[in-house]
Structures are given as C-alpha cells and as structure tokens.
N, C-alpha and C. Protein backbone atom coordinates (compact mmCIF):
# COMPACT_ATOMS: atom_id res chain seq x y z
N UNK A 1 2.07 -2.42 -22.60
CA UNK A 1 1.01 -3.41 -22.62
C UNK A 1 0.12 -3.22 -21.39
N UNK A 2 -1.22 -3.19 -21.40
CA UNK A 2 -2.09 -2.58 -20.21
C UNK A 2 -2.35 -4.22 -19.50
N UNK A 3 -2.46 -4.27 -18.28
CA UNK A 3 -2.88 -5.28 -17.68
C UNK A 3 -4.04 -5.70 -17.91
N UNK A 4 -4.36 -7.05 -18.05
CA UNK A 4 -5.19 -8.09 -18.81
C UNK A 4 -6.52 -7.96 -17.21
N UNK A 5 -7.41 -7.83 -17.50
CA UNK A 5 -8.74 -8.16 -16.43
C UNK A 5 -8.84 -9.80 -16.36
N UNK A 6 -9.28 -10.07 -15.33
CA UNK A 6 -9.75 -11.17 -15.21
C UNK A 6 -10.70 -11.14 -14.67
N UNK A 7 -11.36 -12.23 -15.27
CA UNK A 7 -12.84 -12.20 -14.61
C UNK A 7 -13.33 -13.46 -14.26
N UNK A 8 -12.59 -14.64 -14.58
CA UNK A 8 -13.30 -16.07 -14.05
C UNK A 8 -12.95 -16.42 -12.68
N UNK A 9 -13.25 -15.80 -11.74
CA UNK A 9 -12.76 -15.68 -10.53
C UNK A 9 -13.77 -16.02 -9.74
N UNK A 10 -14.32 -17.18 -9.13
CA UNK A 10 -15.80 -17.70 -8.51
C UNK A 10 -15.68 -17.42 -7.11
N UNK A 11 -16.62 -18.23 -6.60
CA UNK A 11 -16.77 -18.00 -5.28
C UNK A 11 -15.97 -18.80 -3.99
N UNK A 12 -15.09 -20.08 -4.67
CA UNK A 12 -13.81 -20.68 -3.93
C UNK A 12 -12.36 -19.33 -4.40
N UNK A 13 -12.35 -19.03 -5.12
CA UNK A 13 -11.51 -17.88 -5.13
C UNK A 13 -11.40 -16.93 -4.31
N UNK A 14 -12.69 -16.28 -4.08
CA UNK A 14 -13.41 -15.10 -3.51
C UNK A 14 -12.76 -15.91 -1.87
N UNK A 15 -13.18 -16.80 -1.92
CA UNK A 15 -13.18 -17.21 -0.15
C UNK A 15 -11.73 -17.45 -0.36
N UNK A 16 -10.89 -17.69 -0.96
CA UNK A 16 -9.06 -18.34 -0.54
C UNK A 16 -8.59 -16.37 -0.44
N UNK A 17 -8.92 -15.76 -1.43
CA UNK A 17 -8.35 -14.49 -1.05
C UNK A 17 -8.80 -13.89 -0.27
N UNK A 18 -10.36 -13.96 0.62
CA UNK A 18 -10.70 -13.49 1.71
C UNK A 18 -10.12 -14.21 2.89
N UNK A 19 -9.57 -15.54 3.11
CA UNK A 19 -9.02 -16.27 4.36
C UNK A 19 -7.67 -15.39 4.30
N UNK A 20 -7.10 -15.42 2.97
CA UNK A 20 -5.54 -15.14 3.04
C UNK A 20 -5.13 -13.36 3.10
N UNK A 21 -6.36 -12.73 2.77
CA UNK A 21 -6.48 -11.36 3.49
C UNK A 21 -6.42 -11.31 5.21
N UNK A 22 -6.97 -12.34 5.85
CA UNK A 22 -7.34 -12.11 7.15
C UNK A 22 -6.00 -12.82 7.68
N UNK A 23 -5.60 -13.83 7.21
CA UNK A 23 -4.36 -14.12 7.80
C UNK A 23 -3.30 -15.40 6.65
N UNK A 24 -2.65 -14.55 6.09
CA UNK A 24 -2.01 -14.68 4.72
C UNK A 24 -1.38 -16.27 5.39
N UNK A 25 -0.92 -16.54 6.18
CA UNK A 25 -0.31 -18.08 6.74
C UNK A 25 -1.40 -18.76 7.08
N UNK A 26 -2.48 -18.88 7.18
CA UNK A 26 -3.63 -20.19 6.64
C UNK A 26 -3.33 -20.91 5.64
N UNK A 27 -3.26 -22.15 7.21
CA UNK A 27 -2.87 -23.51 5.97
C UNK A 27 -3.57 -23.20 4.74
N UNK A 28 -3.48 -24.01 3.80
CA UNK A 28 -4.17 -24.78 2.87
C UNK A 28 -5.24 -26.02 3.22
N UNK A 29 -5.07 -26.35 4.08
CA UNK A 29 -5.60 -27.79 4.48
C UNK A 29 -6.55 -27.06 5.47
N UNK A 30 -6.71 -26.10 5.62
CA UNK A 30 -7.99 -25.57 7.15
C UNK A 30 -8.69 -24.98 5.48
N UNK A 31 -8.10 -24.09 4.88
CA UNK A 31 -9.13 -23.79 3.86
C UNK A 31 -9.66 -24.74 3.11
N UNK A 32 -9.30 -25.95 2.49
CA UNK A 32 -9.45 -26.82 2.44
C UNK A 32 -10.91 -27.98 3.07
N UNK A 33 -10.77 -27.54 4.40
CA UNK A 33 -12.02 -28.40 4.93
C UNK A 33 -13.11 -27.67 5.35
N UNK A 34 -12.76 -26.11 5.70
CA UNK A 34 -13.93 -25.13 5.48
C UNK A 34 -14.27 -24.56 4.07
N UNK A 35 -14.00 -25.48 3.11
CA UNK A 35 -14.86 -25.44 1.28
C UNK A 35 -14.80 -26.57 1.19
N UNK A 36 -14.94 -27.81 2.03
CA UNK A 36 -14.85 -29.22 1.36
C UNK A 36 -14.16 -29.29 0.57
N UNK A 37 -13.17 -29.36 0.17
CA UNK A 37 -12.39 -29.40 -1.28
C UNK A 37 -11.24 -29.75 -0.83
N UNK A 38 -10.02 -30.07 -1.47
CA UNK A 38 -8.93 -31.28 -1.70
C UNK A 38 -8.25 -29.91 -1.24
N UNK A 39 -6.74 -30.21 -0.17
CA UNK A 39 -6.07 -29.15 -0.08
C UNK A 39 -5.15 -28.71 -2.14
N UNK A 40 -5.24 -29.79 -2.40
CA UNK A 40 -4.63 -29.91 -3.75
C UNK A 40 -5.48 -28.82 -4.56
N UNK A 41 -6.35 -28.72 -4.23
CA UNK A 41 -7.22 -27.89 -5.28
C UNK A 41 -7.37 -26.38 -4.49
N UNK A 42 -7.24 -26.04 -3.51
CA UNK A 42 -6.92 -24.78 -3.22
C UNK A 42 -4.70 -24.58 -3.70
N UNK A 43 -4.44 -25.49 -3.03
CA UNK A 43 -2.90 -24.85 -3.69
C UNK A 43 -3.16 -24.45 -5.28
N UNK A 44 -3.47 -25.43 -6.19
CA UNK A 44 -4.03 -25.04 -7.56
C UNK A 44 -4.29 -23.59 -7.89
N UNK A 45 -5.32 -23.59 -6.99
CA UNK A 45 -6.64 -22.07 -7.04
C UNK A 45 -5.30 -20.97 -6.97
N UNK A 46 -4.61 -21.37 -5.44
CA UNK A 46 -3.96 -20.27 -5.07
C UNK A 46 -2.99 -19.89 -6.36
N UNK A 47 -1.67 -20.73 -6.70
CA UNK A 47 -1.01 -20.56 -7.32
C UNK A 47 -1.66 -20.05 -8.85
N UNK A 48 -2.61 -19.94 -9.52
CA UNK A 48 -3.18 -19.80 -10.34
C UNK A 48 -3.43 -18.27 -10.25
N UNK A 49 -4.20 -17.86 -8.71
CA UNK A 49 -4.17 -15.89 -8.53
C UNK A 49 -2.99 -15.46 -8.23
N UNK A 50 -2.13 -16.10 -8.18
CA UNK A 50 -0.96 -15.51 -7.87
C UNK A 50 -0.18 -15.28 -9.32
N UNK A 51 -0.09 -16.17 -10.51
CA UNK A 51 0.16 -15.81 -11.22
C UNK A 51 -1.12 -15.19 -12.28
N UNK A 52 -2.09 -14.83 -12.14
CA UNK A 52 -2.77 -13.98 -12.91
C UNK A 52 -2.69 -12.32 -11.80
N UNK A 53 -2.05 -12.59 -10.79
CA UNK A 53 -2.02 -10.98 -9.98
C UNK A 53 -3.01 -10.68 -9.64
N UNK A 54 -3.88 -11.63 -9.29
CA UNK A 54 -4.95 -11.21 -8.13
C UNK A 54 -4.45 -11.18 -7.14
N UNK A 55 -3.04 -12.33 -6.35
CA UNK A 55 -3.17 -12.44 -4.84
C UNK A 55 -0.99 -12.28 -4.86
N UNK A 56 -1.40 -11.54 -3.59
CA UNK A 56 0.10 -11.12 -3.16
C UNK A 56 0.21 -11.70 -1.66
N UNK A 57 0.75 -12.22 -1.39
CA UNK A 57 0.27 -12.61 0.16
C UNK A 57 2.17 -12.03 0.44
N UNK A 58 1.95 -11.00 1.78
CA UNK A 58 2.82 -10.12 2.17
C UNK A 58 2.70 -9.87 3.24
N UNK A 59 3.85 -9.68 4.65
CA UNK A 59 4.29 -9.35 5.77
C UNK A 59 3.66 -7.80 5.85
N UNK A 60 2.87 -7.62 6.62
CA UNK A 60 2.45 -6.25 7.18
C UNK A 60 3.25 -6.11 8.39
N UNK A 61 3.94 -5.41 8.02
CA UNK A 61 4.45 -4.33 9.74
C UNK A 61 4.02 -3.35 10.53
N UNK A 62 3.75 -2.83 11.82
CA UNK A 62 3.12 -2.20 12.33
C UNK A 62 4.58 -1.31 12.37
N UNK A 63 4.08 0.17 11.88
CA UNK A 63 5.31 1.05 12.25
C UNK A 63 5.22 1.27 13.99
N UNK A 64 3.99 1.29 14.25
CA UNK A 64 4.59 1.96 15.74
C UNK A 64 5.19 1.24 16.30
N UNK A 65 5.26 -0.31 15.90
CA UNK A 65 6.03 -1.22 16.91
C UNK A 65 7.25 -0.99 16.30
N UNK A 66 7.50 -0.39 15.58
CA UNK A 66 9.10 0.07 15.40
C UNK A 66 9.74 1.40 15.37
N UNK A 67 8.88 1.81 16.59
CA UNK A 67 9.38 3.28 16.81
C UNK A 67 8.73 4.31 15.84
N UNK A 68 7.98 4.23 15.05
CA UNK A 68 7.12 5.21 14.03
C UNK A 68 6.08 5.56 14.09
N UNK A 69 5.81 6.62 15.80
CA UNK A 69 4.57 7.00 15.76
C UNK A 69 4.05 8.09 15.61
N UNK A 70 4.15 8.84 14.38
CA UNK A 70 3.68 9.89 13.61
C UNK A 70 3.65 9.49 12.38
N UNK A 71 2.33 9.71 11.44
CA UNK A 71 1.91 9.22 10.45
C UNK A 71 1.41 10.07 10.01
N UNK A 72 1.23 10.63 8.58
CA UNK A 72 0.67 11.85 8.24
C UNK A 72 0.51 11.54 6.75
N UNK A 73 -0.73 11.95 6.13
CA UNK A 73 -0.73 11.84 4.53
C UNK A 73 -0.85 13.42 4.25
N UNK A 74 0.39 13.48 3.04
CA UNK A 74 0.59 14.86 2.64
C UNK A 74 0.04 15.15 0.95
N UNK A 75 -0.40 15.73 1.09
CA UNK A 75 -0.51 16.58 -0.42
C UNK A 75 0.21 17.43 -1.09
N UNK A 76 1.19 17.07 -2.32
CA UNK A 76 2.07 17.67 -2.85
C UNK A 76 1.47 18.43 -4.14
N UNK A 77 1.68 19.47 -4.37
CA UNK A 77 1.78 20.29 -5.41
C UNK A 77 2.83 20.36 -6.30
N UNK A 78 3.22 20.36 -7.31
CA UNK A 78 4.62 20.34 -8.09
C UNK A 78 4.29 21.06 -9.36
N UNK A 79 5.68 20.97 -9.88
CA UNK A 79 5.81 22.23 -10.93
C UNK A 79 4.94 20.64 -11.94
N UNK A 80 3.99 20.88 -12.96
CA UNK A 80 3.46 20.26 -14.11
C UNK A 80 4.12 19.42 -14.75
N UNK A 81 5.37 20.18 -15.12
CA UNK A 81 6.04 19.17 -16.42
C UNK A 81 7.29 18.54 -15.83
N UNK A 82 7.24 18.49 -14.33
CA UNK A 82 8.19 18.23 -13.51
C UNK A 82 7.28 17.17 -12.05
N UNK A 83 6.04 16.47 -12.41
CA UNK A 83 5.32 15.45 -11.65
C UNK A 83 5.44 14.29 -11.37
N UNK A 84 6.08 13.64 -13.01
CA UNK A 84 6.37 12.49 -12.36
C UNK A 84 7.46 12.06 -12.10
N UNK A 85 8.66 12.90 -12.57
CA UNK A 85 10.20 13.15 -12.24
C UNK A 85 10.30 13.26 -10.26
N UNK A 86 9.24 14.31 -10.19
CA UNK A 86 9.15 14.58 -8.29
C UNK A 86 8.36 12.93 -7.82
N UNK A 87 7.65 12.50 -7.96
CA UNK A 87 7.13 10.60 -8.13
C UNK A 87 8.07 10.50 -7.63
N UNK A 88 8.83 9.87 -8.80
CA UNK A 88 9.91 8.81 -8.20
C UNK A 88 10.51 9.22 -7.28
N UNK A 89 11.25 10.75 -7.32
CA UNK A 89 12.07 10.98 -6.45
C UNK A 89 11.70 10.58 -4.62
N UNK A 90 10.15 11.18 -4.67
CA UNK A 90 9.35 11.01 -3.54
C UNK A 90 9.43 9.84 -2.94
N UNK A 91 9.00 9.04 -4.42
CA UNK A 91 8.84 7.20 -3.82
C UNK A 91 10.00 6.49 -3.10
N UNK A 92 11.61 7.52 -3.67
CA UNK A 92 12.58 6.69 -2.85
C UNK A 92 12.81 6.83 -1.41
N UNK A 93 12.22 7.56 -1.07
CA UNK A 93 12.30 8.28 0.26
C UNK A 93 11.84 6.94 1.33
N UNK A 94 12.46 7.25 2.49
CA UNK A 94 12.40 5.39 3.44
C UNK A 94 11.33 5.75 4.31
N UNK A 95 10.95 7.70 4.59
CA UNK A 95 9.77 7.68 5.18
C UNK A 95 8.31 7.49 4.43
N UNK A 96 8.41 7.55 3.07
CA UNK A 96 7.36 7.12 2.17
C UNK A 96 6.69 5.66 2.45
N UNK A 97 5.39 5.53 2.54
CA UNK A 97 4.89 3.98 2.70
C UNK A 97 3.73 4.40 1.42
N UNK A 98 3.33 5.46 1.02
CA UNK A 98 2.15 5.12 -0.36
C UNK A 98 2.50 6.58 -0.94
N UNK A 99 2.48 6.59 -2.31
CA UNK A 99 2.54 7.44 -2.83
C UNK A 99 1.29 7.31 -4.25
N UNK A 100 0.79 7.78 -4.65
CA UNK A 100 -0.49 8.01 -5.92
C UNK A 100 -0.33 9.30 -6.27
N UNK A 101 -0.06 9.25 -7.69
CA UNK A 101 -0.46 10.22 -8.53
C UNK A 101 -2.05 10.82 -8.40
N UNK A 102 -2.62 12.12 -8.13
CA UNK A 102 -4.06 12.15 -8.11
C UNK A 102 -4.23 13.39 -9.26
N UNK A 103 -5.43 13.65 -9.48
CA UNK A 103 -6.15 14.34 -9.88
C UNK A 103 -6.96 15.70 -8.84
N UNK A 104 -7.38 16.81 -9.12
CA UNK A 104 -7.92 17.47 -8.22
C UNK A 104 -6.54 18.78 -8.00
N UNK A 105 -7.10 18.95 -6.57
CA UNK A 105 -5.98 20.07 -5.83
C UNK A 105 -4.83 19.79 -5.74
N UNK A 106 -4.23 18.62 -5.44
CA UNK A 106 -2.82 17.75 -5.09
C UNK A 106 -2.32 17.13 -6.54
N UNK A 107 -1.25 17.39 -7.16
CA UNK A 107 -0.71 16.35 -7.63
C UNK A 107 -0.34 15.01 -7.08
N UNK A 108 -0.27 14.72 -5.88
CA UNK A 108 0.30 13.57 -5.68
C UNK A 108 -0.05 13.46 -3.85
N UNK A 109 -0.42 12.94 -3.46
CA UNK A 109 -0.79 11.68 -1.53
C UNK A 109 0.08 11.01 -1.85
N UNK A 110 1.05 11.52 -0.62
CA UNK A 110 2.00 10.38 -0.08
C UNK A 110 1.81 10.34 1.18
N UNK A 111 1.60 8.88 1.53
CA UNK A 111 1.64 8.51 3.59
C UNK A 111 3.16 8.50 3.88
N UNK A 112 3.58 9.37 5.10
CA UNK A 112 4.39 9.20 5.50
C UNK A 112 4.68 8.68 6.96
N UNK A 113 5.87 7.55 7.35
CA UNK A 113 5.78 7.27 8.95
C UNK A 113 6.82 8.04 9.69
N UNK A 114 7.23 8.61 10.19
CA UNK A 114 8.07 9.05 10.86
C UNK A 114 8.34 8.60 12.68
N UNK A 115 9.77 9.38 13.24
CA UNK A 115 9.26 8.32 14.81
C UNK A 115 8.43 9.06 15.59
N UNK A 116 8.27 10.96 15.61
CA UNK A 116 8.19 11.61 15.73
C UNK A 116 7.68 12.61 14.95
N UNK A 117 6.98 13.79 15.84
CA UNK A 117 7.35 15.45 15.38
C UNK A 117 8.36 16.02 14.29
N UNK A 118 9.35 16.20 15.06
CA UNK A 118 10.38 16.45 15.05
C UNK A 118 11.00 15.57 13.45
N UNK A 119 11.01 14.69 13.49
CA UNK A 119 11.66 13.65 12.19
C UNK A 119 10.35 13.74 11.34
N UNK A 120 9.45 14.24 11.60
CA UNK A 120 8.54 14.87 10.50
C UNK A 120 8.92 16.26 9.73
N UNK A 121 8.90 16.96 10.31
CA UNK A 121 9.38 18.46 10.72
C UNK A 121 10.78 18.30 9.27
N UNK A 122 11.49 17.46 9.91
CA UNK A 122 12.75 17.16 9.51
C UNK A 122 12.95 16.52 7.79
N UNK A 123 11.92 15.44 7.46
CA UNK A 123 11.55 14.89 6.71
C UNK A 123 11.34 15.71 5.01
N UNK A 124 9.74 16.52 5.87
CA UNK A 124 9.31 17.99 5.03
C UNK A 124 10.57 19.19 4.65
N UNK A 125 11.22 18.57 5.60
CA UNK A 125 11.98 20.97 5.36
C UNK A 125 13.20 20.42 4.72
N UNK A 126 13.87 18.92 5.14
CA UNK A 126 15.26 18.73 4.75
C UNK A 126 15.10 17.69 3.20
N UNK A 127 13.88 16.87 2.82
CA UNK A 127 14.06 16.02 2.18
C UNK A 127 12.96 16.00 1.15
N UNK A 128 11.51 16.69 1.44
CA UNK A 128 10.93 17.06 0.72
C UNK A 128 10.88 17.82 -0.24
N UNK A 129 10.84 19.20 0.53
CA UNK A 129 11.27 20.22 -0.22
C UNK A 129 12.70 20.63 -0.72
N UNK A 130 13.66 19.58 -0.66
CA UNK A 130 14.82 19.54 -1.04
C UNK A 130 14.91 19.04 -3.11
N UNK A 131 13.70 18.45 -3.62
CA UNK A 131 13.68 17.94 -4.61
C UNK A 131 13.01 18.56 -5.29
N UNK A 132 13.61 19.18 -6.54
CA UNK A 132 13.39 20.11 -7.24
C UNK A 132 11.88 19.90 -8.06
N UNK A 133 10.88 20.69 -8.20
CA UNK A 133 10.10 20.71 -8.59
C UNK A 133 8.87 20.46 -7.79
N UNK A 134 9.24 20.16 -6.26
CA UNK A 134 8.29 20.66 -4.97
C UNK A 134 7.48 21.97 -4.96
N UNK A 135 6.23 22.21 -5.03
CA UNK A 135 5.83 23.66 -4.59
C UNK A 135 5.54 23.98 -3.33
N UNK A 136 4.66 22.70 -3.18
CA UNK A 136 3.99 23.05 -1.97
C UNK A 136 3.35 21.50 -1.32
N UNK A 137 3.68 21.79 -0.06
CA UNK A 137 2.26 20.39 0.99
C UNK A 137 2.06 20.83 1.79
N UNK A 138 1.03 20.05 1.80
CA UNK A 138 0.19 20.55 2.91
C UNK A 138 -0.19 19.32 3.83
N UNK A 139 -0.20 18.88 5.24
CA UNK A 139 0.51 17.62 5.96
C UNK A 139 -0.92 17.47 7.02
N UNK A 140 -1.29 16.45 6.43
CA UNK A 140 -2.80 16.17 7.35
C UNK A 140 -1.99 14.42 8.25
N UNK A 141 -2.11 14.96 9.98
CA UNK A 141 -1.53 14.37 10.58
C UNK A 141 -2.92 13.12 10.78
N UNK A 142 -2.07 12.08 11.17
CA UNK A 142 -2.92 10.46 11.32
C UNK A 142 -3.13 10.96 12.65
N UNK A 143 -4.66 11.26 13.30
CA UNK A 143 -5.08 11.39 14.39
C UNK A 143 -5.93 9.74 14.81
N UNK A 144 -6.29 9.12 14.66
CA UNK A 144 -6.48 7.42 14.44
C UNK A 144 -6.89 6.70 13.29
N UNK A 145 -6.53 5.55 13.61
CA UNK A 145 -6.69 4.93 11.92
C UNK A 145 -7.91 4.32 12.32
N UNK A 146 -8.80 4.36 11.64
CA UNK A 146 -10.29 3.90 11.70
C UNK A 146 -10.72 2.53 10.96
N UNK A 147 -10.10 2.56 10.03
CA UNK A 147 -10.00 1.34 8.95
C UNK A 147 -8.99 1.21 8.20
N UNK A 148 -8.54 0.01 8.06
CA UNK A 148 -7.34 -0.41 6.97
C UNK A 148 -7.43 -1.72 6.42
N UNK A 149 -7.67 -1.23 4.75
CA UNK A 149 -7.79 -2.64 4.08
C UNK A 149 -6.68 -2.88 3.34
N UNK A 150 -6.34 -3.75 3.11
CA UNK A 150 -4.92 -4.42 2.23
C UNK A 150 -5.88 -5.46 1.21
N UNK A 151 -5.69 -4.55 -0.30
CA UNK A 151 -6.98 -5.62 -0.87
C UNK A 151 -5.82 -5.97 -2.07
C-alpha cells in the first residue's frame, strides 16, 4: 500500500512543525500564545501530524560528543541482483547513521560515524567489505558540516 499524501496542512501546521523542528520540547502553551490559539488546539493540530506522519519529534545526538569524530559518506557499488540483500545488511551496521538506495554511479550513500581513522579503516576492510555482494566504495570524508536539516 503506497503512502497516502496529505495536503490539508495550513499555515498553524506549517508554524507547530517549524517551532518543533527548532526545538522538539516547546511547550504547547508558548506555541499557543505566539498563534493566539488555545494550547488545546495546537495539542489537537499536533497529535493529528503525528498520526497522519508528517511530525516525528526525536532526540538528536551529537556523535562527537560521544567520542565519534570521523564521519564520512560512502558510495557503495554492489553486485545488481544482490542490492538490496547488501541494504539491509549495511543498515544493521551500529556505524551506519543513513543509508539510501540511489540511482547514478553508487548503488547506495551510507553516512558513517566512527571514533576515529583507524575504526574507519577498520569498519570498511573488516565489516564492509566483509558482506557478500560488496564491490566497491569509495569514502568521501566529513571535512565540516555546513548545513543540517532534520525535516
């Protein structure tokens, strides 16, 4: 079953998922008096995108504050009829934080965090290419993050 679009989504919507993008623990009651409106009627709003899957409100962690400062998005190549079998396998991996199927040169961008070099190094030679139907990556290191949206 393909996921349903929604589209009656106004401009008190637009503003509860832009407050709760910027800081997902905003009361209700501050959003509330910056839209004039009843905190009752933003909980409403909210609970309403939450079950149509517009809004996820979720704990972001900073890896480097936990020892993970090497970051690198890699481009995997894989055997064809063996892509999305290498997926999952990829996705279980604990240094994995995004993985997408693509189109183009890469079968597949995965971000990886590691603490280090070395546990990169380690990552690629012992755990990557350990899963059958790997050909090839190619490992473009996070030299600064410039922008990051969580939409």
């Amino acid at each position: 079953m393909e996921s349903e679009i929604v589209t009656d989504v106004d401009e008190t919507d637009l503003y509860i998922m832009k407050a709760l993008r910027k800081d997902g623990r905003e009361a209700f009651t501050q959003i509330a008096e910056k839209l004039k409106v009843s905190p009752g009627m933003i909980r409403q709003r909210y609970n309403r995108l939450v079950e149509q899957g517009l809004l996820k409100v979720v704990a972001i962690t900073n890896p480097v504050h936990r020892g993970l400062k090497t970051m690198a998005m890699i481009g995997l190549r894989t055997d064809g009829n063996r892509m999305l079998a290498v997926a999952d396998k990829v996705a279980k991996l604990d240094e994995v934080v995004y993985l997408v199927v693509v189109s183009g040169r890469f079968d597949m961008l995965i971000e990886v965090a590691c603490r280090d070099h070395e546990d990169l190094l380690k990552f690629i030679t012992e755990k990557l290419y350990s899963i059958e139907g790997v050909r090839e990556a190619e490992t473009f290191m996070h030299l600064k993050i410039v922008k990051e949206v969580y939409f």
